[in-house]
N, C-alpha and C. Protein backbone atom coordinates (compact mmCIF):
# COMPACT_ATOMS: atom_id res chain seq x y z
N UNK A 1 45.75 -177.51 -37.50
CA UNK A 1 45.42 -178.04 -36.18
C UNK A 1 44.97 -176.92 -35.25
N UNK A 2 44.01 -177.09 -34.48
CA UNK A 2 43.68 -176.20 -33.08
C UNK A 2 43.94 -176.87 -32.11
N UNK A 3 44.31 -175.44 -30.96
CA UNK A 3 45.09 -175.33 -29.98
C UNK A 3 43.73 -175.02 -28.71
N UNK A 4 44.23 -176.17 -28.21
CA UNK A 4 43.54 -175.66 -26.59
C UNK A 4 43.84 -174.32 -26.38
N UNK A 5 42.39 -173.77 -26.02
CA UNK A 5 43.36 -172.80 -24.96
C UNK A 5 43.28 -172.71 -23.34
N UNK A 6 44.39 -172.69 -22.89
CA UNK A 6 44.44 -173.19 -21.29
C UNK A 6 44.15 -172.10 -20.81
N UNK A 7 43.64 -170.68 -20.98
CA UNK A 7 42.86 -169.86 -20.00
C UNK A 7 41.99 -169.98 -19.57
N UNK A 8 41.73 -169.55 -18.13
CA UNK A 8 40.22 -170.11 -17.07
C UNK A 8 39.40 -169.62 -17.74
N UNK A 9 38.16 -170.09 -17.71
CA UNK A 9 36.93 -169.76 -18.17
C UNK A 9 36.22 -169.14 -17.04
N UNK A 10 35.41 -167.79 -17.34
CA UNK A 10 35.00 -166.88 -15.90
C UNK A 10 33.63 -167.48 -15.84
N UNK A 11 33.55 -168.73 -15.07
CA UNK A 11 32.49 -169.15 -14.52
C UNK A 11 31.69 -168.78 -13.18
N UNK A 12 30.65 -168.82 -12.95
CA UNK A 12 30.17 -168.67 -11.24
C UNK A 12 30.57 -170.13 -10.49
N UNK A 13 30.03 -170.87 -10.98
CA UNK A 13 30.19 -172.32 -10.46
C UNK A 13 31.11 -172.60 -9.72
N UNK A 14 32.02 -172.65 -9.76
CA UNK A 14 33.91 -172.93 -9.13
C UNK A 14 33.67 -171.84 -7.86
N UNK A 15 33.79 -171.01 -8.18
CA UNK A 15 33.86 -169.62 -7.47
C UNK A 15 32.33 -169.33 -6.73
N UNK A 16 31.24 -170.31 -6.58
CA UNK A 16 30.29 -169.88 -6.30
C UNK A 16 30.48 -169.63 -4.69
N UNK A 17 29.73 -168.63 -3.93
CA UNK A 17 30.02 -167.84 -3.13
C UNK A 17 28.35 -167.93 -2.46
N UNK A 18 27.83 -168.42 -1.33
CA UNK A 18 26.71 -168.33 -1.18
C UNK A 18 26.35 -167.06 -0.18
N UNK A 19 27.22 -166.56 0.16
CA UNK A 19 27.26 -165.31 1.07
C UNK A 19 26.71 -164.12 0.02
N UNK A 20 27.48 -164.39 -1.10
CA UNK A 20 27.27 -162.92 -2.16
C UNK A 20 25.99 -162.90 -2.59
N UNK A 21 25.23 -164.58 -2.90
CA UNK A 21 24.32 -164.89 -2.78
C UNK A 21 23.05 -164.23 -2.40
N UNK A 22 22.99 -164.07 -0.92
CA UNK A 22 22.56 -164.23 0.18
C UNK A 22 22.87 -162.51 0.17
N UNK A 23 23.70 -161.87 0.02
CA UNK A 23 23.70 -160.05 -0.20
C UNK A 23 22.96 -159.57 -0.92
N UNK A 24 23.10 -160.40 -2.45
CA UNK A 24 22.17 -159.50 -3.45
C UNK A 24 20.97 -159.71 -3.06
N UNK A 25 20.19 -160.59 -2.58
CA UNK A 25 18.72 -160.91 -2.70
C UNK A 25 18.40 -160.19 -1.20
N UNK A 26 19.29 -159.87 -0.40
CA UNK A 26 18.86 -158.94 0.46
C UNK A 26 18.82 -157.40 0.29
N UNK A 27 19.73 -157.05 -0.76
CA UNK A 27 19.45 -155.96 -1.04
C UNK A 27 18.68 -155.47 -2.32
N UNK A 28 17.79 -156.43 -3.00
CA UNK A 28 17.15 -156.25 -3.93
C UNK A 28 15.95 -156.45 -2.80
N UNK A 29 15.40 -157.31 -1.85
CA UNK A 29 14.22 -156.97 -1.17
C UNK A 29 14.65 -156.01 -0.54
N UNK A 30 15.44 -155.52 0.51
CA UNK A 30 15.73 -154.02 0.66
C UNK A 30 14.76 -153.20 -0.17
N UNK A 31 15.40 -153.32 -1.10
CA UNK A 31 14.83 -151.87 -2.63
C UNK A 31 13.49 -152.49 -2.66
N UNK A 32 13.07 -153.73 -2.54
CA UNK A 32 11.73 -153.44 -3.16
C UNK A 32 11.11 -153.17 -1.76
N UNK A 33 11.26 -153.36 -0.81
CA UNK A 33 10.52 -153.20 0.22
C UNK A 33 10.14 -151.77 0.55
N UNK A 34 11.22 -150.80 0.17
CA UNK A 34 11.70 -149.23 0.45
C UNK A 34 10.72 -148.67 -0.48
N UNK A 35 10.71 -149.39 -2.13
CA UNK A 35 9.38 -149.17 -2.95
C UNK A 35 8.07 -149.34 -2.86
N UNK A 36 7.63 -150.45 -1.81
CA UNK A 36 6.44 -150.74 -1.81
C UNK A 36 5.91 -149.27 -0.75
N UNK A 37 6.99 -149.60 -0.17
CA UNK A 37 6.67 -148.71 1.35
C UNK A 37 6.14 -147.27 1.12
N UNK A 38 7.59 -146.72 -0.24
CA UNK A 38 6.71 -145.42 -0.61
C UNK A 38 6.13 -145.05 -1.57
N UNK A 39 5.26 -146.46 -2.10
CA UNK A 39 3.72 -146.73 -2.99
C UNK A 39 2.86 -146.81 -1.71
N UNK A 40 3.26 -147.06 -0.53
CA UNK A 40 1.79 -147.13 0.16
C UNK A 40 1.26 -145.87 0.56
N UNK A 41 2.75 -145.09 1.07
CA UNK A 41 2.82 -143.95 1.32
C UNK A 41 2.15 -142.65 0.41
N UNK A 42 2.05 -142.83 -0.57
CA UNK A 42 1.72 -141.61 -1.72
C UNK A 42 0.13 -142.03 -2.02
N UNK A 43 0.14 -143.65 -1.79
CA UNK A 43 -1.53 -143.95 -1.78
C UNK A 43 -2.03 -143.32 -0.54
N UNK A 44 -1.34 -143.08 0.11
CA UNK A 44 -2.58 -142.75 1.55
C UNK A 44 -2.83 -141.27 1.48
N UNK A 45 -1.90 -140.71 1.05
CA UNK A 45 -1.65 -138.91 0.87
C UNK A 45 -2.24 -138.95 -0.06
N UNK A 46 -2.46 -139.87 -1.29
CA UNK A 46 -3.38 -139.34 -2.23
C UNK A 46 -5.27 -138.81 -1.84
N UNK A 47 -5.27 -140.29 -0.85
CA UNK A 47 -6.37 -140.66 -0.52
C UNK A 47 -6.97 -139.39 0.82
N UNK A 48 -5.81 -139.24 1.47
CA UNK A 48 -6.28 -137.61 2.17
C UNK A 48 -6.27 -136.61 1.60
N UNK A 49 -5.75 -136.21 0.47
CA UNK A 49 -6.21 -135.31 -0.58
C UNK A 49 -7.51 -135.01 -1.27
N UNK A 50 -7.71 -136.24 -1.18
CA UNK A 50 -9.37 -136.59 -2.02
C UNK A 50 -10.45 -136.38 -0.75
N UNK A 51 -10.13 -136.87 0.51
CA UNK A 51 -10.70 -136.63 1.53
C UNK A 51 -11.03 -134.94 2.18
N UNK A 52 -10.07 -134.80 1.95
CA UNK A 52 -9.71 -132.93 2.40
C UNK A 52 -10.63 -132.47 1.31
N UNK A 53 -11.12 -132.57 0.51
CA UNK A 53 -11.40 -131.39 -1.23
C UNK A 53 -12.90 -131.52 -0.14
């Protein structure tokens, strides 16, 4: 015979949290925003480099 086993299962669902939510996806656009910012940045210095020669 098998036995239940009565330990919780580590779900999100039960425990879902829309605040924590709402953190990560602000700090993943954070990061990408900080990335785009210094891709635009190294494009423009590239582009006055090429300008300066």
């Amino acid at each position: 015979m098998f036995e239940r086993c009565n330990r919780k299962r580590l779900t999100l669902t039960p425990h879902y949290d829309p605040r924590v939510e709402d953190m990560v996806v602000n700090e993943v656009l954070s990061a990408f925003n900080l990335f785009e910012e210094e891709l635009v940045k190294a494009e423009e210095e590239e582009k006055r480099r090429k300008e300066a020669e």
